[in-house]
N, C-alpha and C. Protein backbone atom coordinates (compact mmCIF):
# COMPACT_ATOMS: atom_id res chain seq x y z
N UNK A 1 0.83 -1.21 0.00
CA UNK A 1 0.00 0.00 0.00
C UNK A 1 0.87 1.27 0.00
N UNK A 2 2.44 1.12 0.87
CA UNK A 2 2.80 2.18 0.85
C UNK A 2 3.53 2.72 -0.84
N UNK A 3 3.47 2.21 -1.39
CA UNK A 3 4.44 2.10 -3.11
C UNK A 3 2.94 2.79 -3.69
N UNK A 4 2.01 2.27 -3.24
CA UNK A 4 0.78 2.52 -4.11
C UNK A 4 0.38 4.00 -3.50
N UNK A 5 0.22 4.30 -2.41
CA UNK A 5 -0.07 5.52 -2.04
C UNK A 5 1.51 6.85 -2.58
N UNK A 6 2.31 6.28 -2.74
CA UNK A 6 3.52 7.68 -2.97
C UNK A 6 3.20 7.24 -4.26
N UNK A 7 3.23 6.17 -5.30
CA UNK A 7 2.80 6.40 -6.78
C UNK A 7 2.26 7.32 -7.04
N UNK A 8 0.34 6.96 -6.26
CA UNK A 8 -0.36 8.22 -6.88
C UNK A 8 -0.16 10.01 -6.29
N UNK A 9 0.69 9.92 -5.52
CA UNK A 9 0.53 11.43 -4.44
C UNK A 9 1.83 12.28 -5.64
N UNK A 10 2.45 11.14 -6.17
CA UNK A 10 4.06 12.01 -6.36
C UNK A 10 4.77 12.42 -5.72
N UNK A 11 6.02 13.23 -6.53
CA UNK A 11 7.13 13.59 -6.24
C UNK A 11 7.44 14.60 -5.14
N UNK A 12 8.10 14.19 -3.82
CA UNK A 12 8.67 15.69 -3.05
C UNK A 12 9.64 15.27 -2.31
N UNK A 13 10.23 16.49 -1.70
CA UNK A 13 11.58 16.38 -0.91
C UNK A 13 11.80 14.67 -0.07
N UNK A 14 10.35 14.78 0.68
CA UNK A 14 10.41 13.39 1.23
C UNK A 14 8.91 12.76 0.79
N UNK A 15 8.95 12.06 -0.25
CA UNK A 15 8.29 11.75 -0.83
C UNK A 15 7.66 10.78 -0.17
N UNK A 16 8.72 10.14 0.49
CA UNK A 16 8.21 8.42 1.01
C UNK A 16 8.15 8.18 2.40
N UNK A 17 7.79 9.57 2.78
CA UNK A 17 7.52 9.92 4.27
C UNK A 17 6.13 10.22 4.73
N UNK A 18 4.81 9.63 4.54
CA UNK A 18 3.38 9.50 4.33
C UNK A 18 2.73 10.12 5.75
N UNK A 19 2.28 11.10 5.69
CA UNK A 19 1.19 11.91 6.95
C UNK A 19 -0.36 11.76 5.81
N UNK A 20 -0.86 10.82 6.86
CA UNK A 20 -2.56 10.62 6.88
C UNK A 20 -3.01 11.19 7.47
N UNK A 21 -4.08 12.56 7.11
CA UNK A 21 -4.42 13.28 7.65
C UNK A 21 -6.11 12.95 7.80
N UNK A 22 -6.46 12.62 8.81
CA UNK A 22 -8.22 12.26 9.23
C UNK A 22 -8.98 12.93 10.10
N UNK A 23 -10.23 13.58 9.51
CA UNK A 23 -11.00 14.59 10.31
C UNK A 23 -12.77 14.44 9.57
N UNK A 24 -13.14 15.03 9.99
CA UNK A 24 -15.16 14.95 10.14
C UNK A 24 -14.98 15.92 8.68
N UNK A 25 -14.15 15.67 7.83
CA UNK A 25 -14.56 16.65 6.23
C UNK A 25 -16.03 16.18 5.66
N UNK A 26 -16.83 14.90 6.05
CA UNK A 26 -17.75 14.76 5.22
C UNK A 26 -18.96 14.38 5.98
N UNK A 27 -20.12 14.41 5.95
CA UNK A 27 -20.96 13.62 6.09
C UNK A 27 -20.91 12.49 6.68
N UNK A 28 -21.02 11.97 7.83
CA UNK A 28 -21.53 10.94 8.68
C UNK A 28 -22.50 9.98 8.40
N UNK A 29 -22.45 8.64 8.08
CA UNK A 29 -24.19 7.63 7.96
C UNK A 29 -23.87 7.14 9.23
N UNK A 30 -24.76 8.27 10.16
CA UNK A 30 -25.20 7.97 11.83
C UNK A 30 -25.73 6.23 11.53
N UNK A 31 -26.71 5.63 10.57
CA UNK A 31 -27.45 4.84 10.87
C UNK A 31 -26.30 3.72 10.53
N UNK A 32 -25.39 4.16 9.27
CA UNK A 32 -24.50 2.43 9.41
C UNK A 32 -23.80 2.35 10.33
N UNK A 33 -22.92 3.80 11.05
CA UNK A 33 -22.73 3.82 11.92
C UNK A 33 -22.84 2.68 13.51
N UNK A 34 -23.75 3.08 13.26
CA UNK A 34 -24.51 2.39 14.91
C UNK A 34 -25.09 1.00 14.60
N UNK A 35 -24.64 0.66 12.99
CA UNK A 35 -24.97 -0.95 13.26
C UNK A 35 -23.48 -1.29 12.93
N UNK A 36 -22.73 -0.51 12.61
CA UNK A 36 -21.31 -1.21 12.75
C UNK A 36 -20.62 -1.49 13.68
N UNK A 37 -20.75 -0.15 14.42
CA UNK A 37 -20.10 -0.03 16.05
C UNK A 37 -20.28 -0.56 17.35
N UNK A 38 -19.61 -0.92 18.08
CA UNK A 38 -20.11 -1.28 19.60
C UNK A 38 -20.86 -0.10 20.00
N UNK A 39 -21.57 -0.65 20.76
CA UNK A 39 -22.24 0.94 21.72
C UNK A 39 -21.63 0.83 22.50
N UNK A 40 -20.97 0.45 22.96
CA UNK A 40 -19.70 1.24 24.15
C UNK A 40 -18.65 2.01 23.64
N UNK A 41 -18.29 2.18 22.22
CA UNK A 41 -17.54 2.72 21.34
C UNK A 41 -18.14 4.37 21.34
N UNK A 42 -19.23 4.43 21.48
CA UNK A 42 -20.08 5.76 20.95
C UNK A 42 -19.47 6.74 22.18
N UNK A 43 -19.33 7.88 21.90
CA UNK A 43 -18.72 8.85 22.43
C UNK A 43 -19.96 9.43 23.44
N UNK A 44 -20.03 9.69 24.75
CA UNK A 44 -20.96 9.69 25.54
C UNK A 44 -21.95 10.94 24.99
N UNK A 45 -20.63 11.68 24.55
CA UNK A 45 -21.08 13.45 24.62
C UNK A 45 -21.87 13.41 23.03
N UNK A 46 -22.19 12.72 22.50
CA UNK A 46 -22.92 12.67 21.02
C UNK A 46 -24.47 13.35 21.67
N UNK A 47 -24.83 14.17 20.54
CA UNK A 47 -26.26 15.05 20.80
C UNK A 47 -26.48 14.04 19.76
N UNK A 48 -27.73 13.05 19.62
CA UNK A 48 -28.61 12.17 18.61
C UNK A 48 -29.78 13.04 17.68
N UNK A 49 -29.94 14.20 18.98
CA UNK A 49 -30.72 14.78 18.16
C UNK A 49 -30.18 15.43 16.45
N UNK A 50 -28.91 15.34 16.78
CA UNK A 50 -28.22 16.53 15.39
C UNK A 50 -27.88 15.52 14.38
N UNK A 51 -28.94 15.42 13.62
CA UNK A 51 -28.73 14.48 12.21
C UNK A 51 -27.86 14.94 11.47
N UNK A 52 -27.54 14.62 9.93
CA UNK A 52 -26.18 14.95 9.18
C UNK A 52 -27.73 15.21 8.21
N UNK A 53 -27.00 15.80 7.14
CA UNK A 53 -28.03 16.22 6.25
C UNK A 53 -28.74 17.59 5.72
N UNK A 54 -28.19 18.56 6.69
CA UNK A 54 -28.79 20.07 7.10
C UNK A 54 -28.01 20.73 6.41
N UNK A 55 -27.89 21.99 5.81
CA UNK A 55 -27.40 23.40 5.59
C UNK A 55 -26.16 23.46 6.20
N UNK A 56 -26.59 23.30 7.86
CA UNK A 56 -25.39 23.47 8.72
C UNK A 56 -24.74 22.60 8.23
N UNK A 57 -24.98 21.52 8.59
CA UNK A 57 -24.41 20.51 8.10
C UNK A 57 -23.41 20.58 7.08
N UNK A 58 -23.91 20.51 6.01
CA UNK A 58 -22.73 20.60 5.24
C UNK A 58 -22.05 22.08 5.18
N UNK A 59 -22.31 23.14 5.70
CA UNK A 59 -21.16 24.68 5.49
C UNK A 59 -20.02 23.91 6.72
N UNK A 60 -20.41 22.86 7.70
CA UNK A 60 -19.13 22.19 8.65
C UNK A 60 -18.53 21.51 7.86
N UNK A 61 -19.25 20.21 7.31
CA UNK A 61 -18.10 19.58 6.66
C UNK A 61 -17.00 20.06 5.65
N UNK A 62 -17.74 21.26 4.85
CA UNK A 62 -17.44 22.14 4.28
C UNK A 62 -16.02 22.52 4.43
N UNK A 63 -16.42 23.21 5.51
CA UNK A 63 -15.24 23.80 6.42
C UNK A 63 -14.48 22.98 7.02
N UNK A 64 -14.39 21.77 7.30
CA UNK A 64 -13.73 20.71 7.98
C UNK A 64 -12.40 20.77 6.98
N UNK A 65 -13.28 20.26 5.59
CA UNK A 65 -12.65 19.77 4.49
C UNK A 65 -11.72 20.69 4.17
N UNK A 66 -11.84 22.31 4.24
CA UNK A 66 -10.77 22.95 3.75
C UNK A 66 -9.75 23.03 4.46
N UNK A 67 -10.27 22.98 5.89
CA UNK A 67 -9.46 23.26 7.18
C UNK A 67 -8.05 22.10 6.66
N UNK A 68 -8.67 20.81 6.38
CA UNK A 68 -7.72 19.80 6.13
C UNK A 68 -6.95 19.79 4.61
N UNK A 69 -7.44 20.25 3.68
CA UNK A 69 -6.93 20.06 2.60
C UNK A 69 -5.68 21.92 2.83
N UNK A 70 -5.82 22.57 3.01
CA UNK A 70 -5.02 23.49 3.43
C UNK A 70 -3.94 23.05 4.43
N UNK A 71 -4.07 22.52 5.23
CA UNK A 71 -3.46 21.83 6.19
C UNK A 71 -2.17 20.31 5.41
N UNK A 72 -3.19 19.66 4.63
CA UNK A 72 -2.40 18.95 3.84
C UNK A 72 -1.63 20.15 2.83
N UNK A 73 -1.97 20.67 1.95
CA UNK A 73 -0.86 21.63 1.62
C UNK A 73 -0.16 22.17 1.56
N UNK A 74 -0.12 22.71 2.87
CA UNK A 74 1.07 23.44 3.55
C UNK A 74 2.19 22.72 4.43
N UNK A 75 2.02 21.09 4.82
CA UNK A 75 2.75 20.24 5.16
C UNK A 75 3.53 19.64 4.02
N UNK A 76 2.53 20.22 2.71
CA UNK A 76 3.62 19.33 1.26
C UNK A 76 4.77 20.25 0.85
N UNK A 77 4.27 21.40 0.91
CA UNK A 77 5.36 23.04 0.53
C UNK A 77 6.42 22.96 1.41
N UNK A 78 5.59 23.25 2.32
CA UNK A 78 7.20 23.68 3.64
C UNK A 78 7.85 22.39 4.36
N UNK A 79 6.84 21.40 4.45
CA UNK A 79 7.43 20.18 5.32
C UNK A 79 8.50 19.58 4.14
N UNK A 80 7.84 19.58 2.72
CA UNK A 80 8.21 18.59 1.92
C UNK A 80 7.61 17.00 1.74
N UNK A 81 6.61 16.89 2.72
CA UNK A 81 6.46 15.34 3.31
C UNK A 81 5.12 14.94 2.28
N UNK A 82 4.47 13.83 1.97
CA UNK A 82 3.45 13.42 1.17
C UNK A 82 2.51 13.45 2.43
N UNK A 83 1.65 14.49 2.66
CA UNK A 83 0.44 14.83 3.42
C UNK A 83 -1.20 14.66 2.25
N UNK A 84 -2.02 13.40 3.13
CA UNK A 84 -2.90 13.13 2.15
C UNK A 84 -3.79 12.85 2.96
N UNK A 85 -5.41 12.96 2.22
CA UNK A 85 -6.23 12.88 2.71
C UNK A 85 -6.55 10.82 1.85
N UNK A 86 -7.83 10.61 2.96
CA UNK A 86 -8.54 9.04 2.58
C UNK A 86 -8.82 9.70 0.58
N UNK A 87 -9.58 10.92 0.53
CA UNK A 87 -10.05 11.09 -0.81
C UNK A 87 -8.88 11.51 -1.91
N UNK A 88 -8.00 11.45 -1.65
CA UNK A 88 -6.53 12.09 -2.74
C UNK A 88 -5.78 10.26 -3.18
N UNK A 89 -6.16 9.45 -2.39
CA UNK A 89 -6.05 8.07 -3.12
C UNK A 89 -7.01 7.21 -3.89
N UNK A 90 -7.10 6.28 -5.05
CA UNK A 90 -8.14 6.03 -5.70
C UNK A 90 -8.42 4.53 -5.12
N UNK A 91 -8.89 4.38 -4.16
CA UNK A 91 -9.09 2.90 -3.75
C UNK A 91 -10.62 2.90 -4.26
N UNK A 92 -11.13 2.02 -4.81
CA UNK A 92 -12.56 1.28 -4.96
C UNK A 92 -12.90 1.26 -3.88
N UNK A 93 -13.99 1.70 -3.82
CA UNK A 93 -14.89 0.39 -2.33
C UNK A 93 -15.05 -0.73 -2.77
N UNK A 94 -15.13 -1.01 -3.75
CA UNK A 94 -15.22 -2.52 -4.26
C UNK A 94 -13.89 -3.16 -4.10
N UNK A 95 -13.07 -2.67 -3.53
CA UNK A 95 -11.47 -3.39 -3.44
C UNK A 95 -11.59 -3.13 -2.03
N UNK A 96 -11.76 -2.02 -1.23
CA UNK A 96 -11.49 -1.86 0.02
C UNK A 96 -12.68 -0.79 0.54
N UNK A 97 -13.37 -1.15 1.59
CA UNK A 97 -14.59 -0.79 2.06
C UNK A 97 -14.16 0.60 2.65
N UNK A 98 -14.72 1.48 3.07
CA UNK A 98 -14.04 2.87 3.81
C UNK A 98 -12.98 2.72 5.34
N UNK A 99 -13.80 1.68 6.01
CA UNK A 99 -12.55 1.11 7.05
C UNK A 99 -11.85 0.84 7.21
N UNK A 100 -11.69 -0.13 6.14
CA UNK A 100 -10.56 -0.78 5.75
C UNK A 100 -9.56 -0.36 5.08
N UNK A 101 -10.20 0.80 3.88
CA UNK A 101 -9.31 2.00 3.48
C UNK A 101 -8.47 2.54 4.74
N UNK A 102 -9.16 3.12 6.09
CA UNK A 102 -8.60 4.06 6.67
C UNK A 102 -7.41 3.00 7.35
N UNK A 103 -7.54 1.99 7.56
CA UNK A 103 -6.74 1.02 8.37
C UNK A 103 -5.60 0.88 7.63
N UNK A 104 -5.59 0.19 6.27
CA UNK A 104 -4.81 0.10 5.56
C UNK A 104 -3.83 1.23 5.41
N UNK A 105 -4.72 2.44 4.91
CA UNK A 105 -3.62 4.14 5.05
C UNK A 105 -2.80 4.22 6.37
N UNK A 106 -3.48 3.85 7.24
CA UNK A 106 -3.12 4.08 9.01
C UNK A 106 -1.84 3.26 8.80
N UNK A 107 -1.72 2.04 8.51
CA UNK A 107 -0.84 1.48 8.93
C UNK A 107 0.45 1.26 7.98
N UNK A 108 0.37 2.02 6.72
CA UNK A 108 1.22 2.46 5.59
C UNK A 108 2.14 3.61 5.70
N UNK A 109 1.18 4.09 6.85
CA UNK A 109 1.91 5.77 6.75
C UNK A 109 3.07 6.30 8.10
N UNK A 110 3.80 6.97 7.91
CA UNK A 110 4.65 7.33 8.93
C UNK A 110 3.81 7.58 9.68
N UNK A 111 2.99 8.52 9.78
CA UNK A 111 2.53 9.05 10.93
C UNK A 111 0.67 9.30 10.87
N UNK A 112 -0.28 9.08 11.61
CA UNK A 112 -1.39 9.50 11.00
C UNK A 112 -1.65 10.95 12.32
N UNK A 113 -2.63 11.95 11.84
CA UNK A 113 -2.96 12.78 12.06
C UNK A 113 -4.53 12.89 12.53
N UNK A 114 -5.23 12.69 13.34
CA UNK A 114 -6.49 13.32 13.50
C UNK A 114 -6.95 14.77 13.80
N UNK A 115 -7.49 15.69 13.09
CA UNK A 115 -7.48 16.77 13.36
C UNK A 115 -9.16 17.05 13.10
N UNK A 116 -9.56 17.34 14.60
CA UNK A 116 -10.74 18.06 14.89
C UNK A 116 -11.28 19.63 15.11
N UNK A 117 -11.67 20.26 14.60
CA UNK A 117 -12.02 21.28 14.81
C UNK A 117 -13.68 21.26 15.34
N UNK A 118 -13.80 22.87 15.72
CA UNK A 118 -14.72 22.86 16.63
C UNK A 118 -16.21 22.42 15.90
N UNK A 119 -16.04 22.21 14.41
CA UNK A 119 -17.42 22.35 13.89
C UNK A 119 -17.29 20.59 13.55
N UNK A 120 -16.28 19.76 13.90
CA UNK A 120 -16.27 18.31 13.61
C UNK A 120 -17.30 17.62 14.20
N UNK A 121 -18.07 16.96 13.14
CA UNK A 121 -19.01 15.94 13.62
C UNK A 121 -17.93 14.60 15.00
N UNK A 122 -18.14 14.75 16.54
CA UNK A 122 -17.68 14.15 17.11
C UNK A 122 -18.07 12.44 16.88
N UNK A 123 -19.46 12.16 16.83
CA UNK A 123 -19.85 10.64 16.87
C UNK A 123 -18.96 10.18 15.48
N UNK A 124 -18.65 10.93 13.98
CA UNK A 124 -18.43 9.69 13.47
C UNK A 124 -16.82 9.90 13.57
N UNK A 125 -15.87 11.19 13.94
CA UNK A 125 -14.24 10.89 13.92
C UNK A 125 -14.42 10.22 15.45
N UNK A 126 -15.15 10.11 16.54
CA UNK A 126 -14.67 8.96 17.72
C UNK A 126 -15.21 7.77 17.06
N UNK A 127 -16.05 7.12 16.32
CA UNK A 127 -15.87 5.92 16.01
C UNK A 127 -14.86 5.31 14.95
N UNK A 128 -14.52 6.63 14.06
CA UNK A 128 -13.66 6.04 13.06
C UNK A 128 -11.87 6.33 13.60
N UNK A 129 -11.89 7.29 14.85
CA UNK A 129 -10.56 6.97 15.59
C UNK A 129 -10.49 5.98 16.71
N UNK A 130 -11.78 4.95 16.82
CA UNK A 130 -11.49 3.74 17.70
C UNK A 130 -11.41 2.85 16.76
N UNK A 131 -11.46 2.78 15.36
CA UNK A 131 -11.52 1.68 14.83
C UNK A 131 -10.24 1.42 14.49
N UNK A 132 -9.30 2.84 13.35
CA UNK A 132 -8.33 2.73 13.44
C UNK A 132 -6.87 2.91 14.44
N UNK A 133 -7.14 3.50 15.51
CA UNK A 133 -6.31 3.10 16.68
C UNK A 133 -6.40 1.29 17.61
N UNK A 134 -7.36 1.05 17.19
CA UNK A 134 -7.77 -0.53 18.09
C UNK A 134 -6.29 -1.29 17.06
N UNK A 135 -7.24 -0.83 15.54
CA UNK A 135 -6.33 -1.66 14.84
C UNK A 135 -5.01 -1.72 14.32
N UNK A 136 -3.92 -0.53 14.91
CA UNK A 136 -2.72 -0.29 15.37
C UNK A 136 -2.17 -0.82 16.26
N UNK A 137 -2.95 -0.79 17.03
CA UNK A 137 -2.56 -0.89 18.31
C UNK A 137 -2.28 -2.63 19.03
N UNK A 138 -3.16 -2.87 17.64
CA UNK A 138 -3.60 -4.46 18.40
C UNK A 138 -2.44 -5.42 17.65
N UNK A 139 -1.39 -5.13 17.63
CA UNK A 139 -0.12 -6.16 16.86
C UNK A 139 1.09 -6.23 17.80
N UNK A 140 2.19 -6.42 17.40
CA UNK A 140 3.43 -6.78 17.98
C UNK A 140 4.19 -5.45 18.20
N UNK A 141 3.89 -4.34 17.35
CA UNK A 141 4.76 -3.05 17.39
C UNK A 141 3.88 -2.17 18.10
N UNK A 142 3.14 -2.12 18.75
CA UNK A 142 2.00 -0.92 19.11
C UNK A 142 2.80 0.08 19.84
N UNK A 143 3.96 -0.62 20.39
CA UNK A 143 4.36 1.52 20.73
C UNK A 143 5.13 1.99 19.51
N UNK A 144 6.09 1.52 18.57
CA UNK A 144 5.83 2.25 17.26
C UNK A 144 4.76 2.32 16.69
N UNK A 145 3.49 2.24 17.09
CA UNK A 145 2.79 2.90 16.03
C UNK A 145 2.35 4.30 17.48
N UNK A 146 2.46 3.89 18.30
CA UNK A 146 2.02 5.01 19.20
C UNK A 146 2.52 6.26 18.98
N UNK A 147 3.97 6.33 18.83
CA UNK A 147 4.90 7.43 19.18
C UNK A 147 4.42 7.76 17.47
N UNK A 148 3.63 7.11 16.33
CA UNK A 148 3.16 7.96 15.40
C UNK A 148 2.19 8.63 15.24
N UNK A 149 0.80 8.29 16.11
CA UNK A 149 0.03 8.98 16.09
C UNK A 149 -0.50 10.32 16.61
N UNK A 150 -1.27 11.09 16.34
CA UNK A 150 -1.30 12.51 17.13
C UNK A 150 -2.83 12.63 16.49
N UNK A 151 -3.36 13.05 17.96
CA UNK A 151 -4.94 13.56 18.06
C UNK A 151 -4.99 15.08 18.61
N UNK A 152 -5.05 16.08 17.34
CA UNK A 152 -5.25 17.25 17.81
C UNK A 152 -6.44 18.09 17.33
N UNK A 153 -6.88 18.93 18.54
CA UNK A 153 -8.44 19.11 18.51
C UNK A 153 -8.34 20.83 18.28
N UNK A 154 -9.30 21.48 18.24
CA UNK A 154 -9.53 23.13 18.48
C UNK A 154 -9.47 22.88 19.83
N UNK A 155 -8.94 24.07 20.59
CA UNK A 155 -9.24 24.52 21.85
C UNK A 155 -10.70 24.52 21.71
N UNK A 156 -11.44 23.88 23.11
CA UNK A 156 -12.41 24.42 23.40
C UNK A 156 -13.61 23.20 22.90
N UNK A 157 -12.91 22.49 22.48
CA UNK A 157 -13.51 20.91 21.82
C UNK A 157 -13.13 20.09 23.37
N UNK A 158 -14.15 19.50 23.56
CA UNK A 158 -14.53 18.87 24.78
C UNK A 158 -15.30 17.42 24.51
N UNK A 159 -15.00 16.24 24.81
CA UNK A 159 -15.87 15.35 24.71
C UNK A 159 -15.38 13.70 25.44
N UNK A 160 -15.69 13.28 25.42
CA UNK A 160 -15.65 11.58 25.91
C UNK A 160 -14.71 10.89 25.38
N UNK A 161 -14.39 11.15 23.49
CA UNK A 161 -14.12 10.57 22.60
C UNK A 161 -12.08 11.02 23.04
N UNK A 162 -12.24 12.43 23.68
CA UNK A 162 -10.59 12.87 23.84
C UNK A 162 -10.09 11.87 24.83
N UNK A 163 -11.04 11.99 25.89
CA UNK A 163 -10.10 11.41 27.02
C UNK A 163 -10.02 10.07 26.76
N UNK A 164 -10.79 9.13 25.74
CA UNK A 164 -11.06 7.77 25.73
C UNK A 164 -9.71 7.26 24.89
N UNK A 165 -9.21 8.35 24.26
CA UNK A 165 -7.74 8.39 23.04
C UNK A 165 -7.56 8.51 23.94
N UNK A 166 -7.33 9.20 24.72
CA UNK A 166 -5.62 9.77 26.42
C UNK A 166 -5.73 8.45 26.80
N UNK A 167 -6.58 7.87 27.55
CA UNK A 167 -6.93 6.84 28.65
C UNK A 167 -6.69 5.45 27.71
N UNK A 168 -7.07 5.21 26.84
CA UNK A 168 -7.35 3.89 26.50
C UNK A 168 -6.11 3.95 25.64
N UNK A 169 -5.76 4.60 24.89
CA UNK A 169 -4.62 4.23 24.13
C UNK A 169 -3.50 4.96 24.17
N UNK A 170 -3.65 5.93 24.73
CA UNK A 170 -2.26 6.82 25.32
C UNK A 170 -1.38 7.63 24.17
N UNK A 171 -2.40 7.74 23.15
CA UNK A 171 -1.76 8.87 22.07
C UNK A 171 -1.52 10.21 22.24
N UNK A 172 -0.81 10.58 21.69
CA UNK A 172 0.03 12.33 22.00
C UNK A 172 -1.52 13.16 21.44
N UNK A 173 -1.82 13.66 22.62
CA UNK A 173 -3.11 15.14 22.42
C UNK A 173 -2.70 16.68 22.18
N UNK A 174 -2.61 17.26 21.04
CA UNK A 174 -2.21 18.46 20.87
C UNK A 174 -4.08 18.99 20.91
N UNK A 175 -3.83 20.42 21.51
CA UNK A 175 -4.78 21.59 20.89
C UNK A 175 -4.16 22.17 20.27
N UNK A 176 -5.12 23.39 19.44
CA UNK A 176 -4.63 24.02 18.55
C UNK A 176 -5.96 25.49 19.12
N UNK A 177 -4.71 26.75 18.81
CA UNK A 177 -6.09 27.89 18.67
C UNK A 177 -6.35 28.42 16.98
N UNK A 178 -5.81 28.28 16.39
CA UNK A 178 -6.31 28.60 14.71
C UNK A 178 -5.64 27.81 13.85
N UNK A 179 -5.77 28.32 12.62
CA UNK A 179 -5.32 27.17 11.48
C UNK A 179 -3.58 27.70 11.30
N UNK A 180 -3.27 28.70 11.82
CA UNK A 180 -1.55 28.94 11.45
C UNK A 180 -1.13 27.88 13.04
N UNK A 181 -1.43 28.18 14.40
CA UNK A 181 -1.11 27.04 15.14
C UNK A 181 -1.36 25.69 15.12
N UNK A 182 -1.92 25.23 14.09
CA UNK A 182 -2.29 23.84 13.80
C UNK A 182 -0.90 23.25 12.92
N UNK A 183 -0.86 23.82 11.96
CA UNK A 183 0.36 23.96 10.87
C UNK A 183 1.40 24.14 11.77
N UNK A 184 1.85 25.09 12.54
CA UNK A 184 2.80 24.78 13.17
C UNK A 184 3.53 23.79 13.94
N UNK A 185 2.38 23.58 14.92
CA UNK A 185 2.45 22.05 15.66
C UNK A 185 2.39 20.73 15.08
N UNK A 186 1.78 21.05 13.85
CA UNK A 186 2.38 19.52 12.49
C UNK A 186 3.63 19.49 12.46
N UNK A 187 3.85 20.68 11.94
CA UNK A 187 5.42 20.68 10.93
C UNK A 187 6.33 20.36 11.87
N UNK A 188 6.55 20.94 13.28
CA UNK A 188 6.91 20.50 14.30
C UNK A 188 6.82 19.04 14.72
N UNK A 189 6.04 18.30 15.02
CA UNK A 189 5.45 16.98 15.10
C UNK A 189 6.45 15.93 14.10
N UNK A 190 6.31 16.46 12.91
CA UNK A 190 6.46 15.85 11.42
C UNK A 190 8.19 15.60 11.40
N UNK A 191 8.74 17.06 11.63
CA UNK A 191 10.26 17.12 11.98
C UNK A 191 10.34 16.13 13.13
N UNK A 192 10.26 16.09 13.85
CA UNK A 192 10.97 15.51 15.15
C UNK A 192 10.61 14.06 14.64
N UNK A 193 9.24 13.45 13.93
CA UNK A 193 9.35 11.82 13.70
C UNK A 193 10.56 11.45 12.09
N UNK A 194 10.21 12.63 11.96
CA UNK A 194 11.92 12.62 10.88
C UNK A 194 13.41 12.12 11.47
N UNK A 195 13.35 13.26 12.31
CA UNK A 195 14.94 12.82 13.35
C UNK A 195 15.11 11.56 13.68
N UNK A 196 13.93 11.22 14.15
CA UNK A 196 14.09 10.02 15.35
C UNK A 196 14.45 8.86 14.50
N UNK A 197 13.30 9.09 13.23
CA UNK A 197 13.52 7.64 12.18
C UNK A 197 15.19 7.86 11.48
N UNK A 198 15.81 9.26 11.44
CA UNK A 198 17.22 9.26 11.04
C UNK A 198 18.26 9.04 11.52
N UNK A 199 17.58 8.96 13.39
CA UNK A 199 18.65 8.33 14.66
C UNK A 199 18.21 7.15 14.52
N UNK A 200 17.44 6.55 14.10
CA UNK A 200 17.06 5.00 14.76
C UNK A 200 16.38 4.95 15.75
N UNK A 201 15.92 6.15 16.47
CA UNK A 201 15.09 5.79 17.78
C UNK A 201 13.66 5.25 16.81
N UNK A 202 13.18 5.29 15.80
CA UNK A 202 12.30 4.50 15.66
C UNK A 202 12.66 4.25 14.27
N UNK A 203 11.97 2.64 13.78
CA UNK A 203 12.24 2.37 12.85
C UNK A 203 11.95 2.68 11.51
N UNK A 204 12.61 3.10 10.49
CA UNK A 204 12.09 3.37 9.11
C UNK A 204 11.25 2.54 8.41
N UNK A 205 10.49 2.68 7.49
CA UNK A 205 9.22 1.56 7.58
C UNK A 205 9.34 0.95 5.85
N UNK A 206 10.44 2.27 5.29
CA UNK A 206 11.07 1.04 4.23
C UNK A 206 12.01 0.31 4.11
């Protein structure tokens, strides 16, 4: 997967250095949702009343989506690094279902990224960051994949789903107060899992 994901992304400084970037850019199906998931998985703080489907609705995902595709951009310019979203690769669902997409990316990539902002649908990024952290986590290397992941939220984002990442799987929690401190604390982030993989404190994954 990882040959197949730098194929289609192309050429840069560190081409073969992969940041998966995952956040609430789209639309939620609350209903497959909740027949896929454990209900102990569901994030306590979910309002049921707030369907997906609305005006609001999409000017968030909206906004999710740019928040992240700007975010991937500016990690490709200045970092140099292949920063990509689940939608910038061409997987079928008929080859790989959306979960299995995100699992597969998760576990291809140097580093994955969750980034929430304040308008992120919480119920479906806490079920789709317990699915792919369970399934990191659950092999022979799980603190290299630990020391890759990073869950960073807007200030002021509050919910069940944060502390259940702190507590249950012990991944690095950044906030952020706008979109230039978000970018910063990547590029930052991004450098230092550079070093470490160039000291050997963690392993290179080609």
């Amino acid at each position: 997967m990882r040959d197949r994901i730098v194929d289609e992304l192309g050429s840069l400084p560190r081409s073969r250095f992969l940041v998966y970037l995952m956040g609430p850019y789209e639309a939620f199906d609350l209903e497959n949702a909740l027949e896929d998931a454990d209900p102990e998985a569901i994030p306590e703080s979910v309002d049921f009343g707030t369907l997906v489907g609305s005006d609001h609705d999409l000017e968030r995902d909206e906004a999710a989506l740019d928040l992240l595709l700007d975010v991937r951009d500016r990690l490709r310019t200045e970092a140099g690094v292949n920063a990509f979203l689940a939608i910038d690769v061409d997987v079928p669902l008929s080859e790989l279902d959306a979960a299995s997409q995100s699992i597969a990316f998760a576990r291809a990539s140097n580093t994955v990224v969750y980034v929430v902002p304040a308008v992120g649908d919480n119920l479906g990024v806490g079920i789709e960051v317990g699915a792919v952290l369970e399934a990191l986590f659950d092999d022979e290397i799980a603190d290299h994949h630990r020391e890759r992941v990073l869950f960073v939220h807007e200030s002021g984002v509050r919910s069940a789903m944060i502390a259940a990442v702190r507590d249950r799987w012990e991944a690095r929690i950044y906030s952020y107060e706008d979109r230039e401190d978000l970018t910063r604390q990547l590029r930052l982030f991004v450098r230092d899992l550079i070093r470490k993989e160039r000291t050997g404190e963690l392993p290179r994954l080609d």
